[in-house]
C-alpha atoms as a PDB file:
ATOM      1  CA  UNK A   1      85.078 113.609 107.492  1.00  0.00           C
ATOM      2  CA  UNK A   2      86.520 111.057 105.179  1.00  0.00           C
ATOM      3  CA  UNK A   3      83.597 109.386 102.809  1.00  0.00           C
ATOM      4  CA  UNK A   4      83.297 105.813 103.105  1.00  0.00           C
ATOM      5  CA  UNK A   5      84.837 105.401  99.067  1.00  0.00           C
ATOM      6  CA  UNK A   6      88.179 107.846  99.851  1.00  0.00           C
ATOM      7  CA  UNK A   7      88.488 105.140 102.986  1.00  0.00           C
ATOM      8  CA  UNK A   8      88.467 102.063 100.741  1.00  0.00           C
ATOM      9  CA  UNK A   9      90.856 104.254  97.677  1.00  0.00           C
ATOM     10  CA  UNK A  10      93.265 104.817 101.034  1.00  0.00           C
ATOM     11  CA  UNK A  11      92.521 100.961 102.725  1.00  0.00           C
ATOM     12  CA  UNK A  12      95.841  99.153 103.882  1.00  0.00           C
ATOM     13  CA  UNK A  13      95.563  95.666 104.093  1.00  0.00           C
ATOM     14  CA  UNK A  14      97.340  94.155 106.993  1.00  0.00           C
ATOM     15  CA  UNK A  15     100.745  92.105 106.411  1.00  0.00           C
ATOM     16  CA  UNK A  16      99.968  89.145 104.794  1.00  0.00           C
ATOM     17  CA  UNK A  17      96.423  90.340 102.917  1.00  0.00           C
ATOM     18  CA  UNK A  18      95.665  91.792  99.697  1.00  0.00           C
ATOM     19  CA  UNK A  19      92.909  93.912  99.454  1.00  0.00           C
ATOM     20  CA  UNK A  20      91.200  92.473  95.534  1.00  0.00           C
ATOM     21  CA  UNK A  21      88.430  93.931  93.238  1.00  0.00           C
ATOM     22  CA  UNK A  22      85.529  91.643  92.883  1.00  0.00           C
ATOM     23  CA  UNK A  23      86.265  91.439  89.538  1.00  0.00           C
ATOM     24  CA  UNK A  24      88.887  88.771  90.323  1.00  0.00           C
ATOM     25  CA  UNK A  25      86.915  86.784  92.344  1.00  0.00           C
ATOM     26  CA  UNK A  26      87.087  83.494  90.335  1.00  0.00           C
ATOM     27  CA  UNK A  27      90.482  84.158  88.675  1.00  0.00           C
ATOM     28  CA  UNK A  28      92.724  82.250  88.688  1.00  0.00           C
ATOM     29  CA  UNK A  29      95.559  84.433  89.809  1.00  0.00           C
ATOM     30  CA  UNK A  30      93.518  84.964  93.021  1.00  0.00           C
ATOM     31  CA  UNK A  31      93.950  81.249  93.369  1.00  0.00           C
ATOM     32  CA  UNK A  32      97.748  80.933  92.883  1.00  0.00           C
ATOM     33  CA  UNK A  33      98.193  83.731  95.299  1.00  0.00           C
ATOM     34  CA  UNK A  34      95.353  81.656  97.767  1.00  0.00           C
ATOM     35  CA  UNK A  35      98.395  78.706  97.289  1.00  0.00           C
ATOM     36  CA  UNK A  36     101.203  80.735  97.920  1.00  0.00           C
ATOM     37  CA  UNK A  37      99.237  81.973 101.346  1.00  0.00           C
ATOM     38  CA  UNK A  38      97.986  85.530 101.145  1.00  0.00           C
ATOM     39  CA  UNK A  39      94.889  86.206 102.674  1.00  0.00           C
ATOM     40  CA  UNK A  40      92.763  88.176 100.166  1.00  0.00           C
ATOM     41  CA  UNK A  41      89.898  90.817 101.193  1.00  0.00           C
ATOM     42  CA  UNK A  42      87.734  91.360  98.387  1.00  0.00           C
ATOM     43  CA  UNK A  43      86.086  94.904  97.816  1.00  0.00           C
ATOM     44  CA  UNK A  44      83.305  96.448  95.315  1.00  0.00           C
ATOM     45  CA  UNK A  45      84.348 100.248  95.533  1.00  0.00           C
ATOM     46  CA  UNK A  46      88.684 100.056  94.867  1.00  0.00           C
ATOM     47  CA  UNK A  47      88.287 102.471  92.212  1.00  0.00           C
ATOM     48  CA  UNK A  48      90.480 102.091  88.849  1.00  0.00           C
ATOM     49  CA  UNK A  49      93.362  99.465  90.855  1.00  0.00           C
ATOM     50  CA  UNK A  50      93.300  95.997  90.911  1.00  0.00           C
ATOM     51  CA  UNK A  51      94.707  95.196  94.191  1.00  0.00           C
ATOM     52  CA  UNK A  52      96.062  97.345  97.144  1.00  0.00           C
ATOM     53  CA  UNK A  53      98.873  95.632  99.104  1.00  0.00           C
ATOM     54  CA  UNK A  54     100.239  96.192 102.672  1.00  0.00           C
ATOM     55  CA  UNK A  55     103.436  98.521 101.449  1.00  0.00           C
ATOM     56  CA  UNK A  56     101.064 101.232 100.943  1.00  0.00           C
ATOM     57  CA  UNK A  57     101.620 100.421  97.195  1.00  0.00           C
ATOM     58  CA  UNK A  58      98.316  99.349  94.661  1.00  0.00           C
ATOM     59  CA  UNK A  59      98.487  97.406  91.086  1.00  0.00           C
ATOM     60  CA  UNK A  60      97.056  97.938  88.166  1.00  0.00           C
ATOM     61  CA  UNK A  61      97.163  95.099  85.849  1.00  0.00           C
ATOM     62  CA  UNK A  62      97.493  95.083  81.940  1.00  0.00           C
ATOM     63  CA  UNK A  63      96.678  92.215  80.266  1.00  0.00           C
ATOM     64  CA  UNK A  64      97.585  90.712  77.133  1.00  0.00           C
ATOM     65  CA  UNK A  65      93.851  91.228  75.998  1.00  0.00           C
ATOM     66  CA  UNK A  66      93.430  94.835  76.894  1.00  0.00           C
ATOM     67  CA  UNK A  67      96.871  95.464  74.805  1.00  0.00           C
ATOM     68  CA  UNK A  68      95.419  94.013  71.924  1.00  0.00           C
ATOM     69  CA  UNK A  69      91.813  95.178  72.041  1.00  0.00           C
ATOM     70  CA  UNK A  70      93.394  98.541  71.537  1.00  0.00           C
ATOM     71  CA  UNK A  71      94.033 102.097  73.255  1.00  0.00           C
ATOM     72  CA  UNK A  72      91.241 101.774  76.027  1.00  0.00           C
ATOM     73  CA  UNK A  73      93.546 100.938  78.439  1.00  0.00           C
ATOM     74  CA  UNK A  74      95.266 104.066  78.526  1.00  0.00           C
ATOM     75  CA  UNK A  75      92.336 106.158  79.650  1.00  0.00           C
ATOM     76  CA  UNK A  76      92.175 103.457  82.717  1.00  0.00           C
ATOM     77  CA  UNK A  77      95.923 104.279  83.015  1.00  0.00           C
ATOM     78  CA  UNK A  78      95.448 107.813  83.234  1.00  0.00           C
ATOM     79  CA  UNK A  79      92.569 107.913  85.469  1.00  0.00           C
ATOM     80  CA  UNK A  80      94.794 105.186  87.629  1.00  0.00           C
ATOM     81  CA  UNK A  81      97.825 108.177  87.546  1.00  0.00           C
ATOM     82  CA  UNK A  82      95.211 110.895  88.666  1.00  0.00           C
ATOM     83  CA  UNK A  83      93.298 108.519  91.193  1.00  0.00           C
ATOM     84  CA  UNK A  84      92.936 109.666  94.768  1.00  0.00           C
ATOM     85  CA  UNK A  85      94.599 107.256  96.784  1.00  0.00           C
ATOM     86  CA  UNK A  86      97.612 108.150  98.534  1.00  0.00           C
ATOM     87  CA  UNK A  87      99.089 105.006  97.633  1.00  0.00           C
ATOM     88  CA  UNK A  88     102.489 104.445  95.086  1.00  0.00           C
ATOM     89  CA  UNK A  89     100.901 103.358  91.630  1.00  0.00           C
ATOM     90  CA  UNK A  90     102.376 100.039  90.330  1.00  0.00           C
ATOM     91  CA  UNK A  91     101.781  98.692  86.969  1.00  0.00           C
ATOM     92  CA  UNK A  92     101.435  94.780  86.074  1.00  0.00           C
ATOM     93  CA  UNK A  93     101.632  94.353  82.350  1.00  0.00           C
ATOM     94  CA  UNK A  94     101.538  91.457  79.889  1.00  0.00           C
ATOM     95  CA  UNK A  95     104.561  91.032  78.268  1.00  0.00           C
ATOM     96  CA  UNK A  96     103.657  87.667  75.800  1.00  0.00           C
ATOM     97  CA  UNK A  97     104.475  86.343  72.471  1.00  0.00           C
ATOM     98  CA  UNK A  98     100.820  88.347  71.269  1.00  0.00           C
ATOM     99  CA  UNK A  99     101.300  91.456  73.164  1.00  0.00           C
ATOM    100  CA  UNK A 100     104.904  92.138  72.998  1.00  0.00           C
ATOM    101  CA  UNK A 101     105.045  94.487  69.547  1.00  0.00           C
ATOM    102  CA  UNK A 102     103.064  96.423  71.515  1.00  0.00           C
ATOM    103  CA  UNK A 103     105.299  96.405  74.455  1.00  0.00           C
ATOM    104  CA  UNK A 104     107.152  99.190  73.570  1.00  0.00           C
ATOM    105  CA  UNK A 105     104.627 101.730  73.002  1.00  0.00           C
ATOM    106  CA  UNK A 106     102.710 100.169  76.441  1.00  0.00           C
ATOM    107  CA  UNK A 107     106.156 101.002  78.372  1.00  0.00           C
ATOM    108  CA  UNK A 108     106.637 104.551  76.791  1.00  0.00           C
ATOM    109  CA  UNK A 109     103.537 105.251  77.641  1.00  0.00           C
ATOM    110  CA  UNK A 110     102.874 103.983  81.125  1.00  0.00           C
ATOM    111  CA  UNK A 111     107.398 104.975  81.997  1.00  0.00           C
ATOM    112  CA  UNK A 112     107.867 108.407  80.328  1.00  0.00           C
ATOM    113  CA  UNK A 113     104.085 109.794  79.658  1.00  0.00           C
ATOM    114  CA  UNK A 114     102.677 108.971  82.930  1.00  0.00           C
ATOM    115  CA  UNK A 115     105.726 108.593  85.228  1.00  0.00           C
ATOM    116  CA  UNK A 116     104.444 105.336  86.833  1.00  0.00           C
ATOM    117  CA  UNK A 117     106.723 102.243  87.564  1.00  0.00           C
ATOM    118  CA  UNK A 118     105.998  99.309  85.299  1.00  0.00           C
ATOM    119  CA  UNK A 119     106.626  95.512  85.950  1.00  0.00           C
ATOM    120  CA  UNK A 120     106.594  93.231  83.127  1.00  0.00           C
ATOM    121  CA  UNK A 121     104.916  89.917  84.132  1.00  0.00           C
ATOM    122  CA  UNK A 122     104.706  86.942  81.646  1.00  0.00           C
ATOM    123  CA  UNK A 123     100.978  85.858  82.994  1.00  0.00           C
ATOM    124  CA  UNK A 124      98.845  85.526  85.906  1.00  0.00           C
ATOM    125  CA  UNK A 125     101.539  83.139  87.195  1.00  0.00           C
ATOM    126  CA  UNK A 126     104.293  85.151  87.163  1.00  0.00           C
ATOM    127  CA  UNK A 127     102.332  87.841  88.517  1.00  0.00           C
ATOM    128  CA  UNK A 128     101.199  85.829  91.745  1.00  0.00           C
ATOM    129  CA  UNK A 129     104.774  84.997  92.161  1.00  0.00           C
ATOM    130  CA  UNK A 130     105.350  89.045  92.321  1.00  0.00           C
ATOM    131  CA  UNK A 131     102.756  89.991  93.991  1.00  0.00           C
ATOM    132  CA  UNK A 132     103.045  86.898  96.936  1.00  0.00           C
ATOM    133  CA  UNK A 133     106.455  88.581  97.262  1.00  0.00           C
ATOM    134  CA  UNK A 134     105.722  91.830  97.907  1.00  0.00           C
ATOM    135  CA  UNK A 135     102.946  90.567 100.124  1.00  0.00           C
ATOM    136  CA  UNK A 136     104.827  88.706 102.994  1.00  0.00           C
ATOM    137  CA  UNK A 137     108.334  90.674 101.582  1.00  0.00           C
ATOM    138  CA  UNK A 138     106.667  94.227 103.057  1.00  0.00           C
ATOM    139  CA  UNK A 139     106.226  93.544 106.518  1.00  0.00           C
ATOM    140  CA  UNK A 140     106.504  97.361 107.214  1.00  0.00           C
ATOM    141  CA  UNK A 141     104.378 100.537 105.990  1.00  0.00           C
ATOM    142  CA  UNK A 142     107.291 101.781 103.609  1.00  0.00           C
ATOM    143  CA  UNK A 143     107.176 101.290 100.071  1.00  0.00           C
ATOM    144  CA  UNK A 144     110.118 100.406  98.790  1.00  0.00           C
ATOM    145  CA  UNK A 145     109.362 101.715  95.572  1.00  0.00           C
ATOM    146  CA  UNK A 146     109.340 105.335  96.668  1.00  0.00           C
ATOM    147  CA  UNK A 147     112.356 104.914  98.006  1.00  0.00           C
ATOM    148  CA  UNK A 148     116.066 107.210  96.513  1.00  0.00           C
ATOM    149  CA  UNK A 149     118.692 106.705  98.462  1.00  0.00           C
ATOM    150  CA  UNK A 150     121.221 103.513  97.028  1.00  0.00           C
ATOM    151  CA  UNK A 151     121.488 102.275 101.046  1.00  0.00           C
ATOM    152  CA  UNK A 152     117.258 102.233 101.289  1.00  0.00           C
ATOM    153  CA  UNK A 153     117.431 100.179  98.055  1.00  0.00           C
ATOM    154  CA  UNK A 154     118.925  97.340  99.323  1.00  0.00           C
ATOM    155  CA  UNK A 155     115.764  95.726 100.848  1.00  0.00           C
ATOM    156  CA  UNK A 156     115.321  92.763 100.855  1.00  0.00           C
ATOM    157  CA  UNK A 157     112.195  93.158  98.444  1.00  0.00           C
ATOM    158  CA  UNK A 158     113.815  95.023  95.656  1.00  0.00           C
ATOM    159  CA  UNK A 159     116.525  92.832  95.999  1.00  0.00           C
ATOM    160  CA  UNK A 160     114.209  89.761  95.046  1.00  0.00           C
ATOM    161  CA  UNK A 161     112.503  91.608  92.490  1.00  0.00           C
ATOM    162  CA  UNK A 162     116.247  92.656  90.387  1.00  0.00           C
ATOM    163  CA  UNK A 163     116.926  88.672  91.336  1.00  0.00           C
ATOM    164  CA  UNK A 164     113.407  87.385  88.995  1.00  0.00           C
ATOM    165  CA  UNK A 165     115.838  88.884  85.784  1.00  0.00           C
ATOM    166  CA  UNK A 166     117.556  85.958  84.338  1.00  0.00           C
ATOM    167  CA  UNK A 167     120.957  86.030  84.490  1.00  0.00           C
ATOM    168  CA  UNK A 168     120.841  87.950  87.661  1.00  0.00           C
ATOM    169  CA  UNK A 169     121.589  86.914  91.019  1.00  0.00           C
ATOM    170  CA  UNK A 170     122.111  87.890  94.261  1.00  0.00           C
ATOM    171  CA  UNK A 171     125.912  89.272  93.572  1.00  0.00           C
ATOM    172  CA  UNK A 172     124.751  90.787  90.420  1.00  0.00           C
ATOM    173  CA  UNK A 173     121.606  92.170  91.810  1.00  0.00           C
ATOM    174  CA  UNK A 174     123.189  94.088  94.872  1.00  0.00           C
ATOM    175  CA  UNK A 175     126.208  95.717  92.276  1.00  0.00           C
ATOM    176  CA  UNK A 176     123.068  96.770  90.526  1.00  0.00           C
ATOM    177  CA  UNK A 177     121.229  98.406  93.442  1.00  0.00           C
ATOM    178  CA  UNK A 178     124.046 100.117  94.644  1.00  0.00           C
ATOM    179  CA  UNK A 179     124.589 102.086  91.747  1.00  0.00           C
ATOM    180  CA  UNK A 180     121.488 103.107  90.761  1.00  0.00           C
ATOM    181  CA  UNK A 181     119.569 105.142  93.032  1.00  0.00           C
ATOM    182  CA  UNK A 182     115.927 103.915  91.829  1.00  0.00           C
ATOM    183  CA  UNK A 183     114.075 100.992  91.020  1.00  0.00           C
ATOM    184  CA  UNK A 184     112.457 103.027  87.758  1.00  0.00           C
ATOM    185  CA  UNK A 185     116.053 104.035  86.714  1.00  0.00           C
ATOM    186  CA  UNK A 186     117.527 100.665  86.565  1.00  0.00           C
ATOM    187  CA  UNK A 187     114.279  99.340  84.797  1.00  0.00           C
ATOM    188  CA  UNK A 188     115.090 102.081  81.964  1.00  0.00           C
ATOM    189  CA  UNK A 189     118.997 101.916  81.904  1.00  0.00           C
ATOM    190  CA  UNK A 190     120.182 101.168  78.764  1.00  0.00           C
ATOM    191  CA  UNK A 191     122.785  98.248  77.990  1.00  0.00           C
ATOM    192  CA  UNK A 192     125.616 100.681  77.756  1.00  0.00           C
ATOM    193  CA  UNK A 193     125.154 102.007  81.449  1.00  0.00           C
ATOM    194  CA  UNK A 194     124.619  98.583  83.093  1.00  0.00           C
ATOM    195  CA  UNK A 195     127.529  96.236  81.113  1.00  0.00           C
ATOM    196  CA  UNK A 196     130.314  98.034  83.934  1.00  0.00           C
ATOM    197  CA  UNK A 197     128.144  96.489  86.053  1.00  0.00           C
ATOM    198  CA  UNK A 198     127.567  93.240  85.167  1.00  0.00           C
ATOM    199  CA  UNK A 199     128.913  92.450  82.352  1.00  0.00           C
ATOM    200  CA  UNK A 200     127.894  92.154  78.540  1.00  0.00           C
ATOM    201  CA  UNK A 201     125.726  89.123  78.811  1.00  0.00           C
ATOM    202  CA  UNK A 202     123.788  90.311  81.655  1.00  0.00           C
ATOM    203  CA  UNK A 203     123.378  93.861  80.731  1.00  0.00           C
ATOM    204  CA  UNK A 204     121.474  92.669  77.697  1.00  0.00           C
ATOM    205  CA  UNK A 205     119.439  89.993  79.523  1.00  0.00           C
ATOM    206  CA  UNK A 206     118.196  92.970  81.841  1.00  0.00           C
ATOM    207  CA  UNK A 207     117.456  95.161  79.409  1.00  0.00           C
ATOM    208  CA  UNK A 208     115.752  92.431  77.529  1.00  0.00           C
ATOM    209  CA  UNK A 209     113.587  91.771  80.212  1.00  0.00           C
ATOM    210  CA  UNK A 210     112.539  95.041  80.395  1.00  0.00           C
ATOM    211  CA  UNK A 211     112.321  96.101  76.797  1.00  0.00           C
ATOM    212  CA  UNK A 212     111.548  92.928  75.375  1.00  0.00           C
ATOM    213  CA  UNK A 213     109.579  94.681  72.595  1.00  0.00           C
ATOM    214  CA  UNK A 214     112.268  96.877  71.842  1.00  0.00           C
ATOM    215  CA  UNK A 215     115.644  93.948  72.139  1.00  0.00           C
ATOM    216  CA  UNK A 216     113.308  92.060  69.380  1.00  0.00           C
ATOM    217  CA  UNK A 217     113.735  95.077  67.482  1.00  0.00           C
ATOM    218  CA  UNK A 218     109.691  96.008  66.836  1.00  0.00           C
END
C-alpha cells in the first residue's frame, strides 16, 4: 500500500493548479502566479521540489542566493535527481548579474553531471511567467519534456518556451524544433550547430541565453 508521503512525492495537481511547498507561502512568486490565475495547493511533505505541476513534471528552483552561499545546493540537487517521484525533474535557476560567473559551473553541473533539464529564469518574475505557462499550456498528462520524436516537439508548450529566447519567434522557433529532437539538446547546441538554422545573430542570442556565463566569457 502506498504511504501517505510516496502519495504526495507522486501528487498531480489538476489542470490549472500547482501543487507549492509551504515554504513559499508568502512569496512573492506565489503571488504573480495567484495574478496570472493558477490555483495553488500548498503541501508540508513535497520532499526536495518546489512545486509539482499538472504535466507530471516538478521544479526545483535555484536561486541567486543559494548560488552564492556556496555548494549546498548541489547536495539538494542530487537528492532532487535520486528523489522518488515518478515525475520529470525540472530545474529553475537564477541566472542574474550576481550569480551568473557561477552560471557555468551551475549548468555543467545540473546538464552533464546530473542529466536534468535546466531553465534559466532571470527572477521570480520570469519564473511565474514560465511556470503560468506550463500550467494552463499542459492541459494533458504528457510531459512534453520527456518527449524525442521532432513531430511530438512541436507542442504548443515547447514552442512558447524556444519563443521566451530573444530574437526568436514563432518561424524561428518551429525551424528549431524540427531539427532537434530534444528540448535538452537544443538548450546545449552550440552556435555552430544552430546558425544553419537561424542565422548568425540568433544562434548567438540562443546560446547566450542559455550559457550566459559562458558567452560573457567567465
Amino acid at each position: 500500500m502506498e504511504t501517505k508521503a510516496a502519495a504526495v512525492l507522486n501528487a498531480v495537481p489538476p489542470y490549472g493548479h500547482l501543487i507549492a511547498s509551504e515554504k513559499w507561502t508568502n512569496s512573492s512568486l506565489i503571488q504573480r502566479l495567484k495574478g496570472g490565475g493558477v490555483k495553488i495547493l500548498f503541501e508540508k511533505e513535497l520532499g526536495v521540489a518546489d512545486f509539482h505541476l499538472p504535466n507530471k513534471s516538478c521544479i526545483l528552483y535555484v536561486s541567486e542566493c543559494d548560488i552564492i552561499a556556496g555548494n549546498s545546493y548541489k547536495r539538494k540537487l542530487v537528492g532532487y535527481r535520486n528523489s522518488s517521484s515518478s515525475f520529470q525533474e525540472l530545474v529553475l535557476v537564477e541566472n542574474t548579474r550576481l550569480s551568473e560567473q557561477y552560471f557555468s559551473a551551475v549548468h555543467k553541473f545540473v546538464v552533464f553531471d546530473l542529466g536534468l533539464t535546466l531553465l534559466p529564469v532571470s527572477g521570480q518574475t520570469e519564473a511565474s511567467q514560465l511556470i503560468t505557462q506550463i500550467v494552463h499550456g499542459g492541459g494533458g498528462r504528457e510531459n512534453p519534456f520527456r518527449r524525442r520524436t521532432r513531430s511530438q516537439l512541436l507542442d504548443p508548450l515547447i514552442l512558447a518556451l524556444v519563443q521566451q529566447v530573444p530574437g526568436v519567434g514563432r518561424v524561428k522557433a518551429l525551424a528549431l524544433l524540427q531539427h532537434f529532437s530534444s528540448i535538452q539538446k537544443l538548450c546545449n547546441a552550440a552556435p555552430a550547430q544552430l546558425e544553419p538554422i537561424v542565422g548568425h545573430a540568433a544562434a548567438q542570442q540562443i546560446h547566450k541565453f542559455f550559457h550566459k556565463a559562458t558567452a560573457a566569457g567567465t
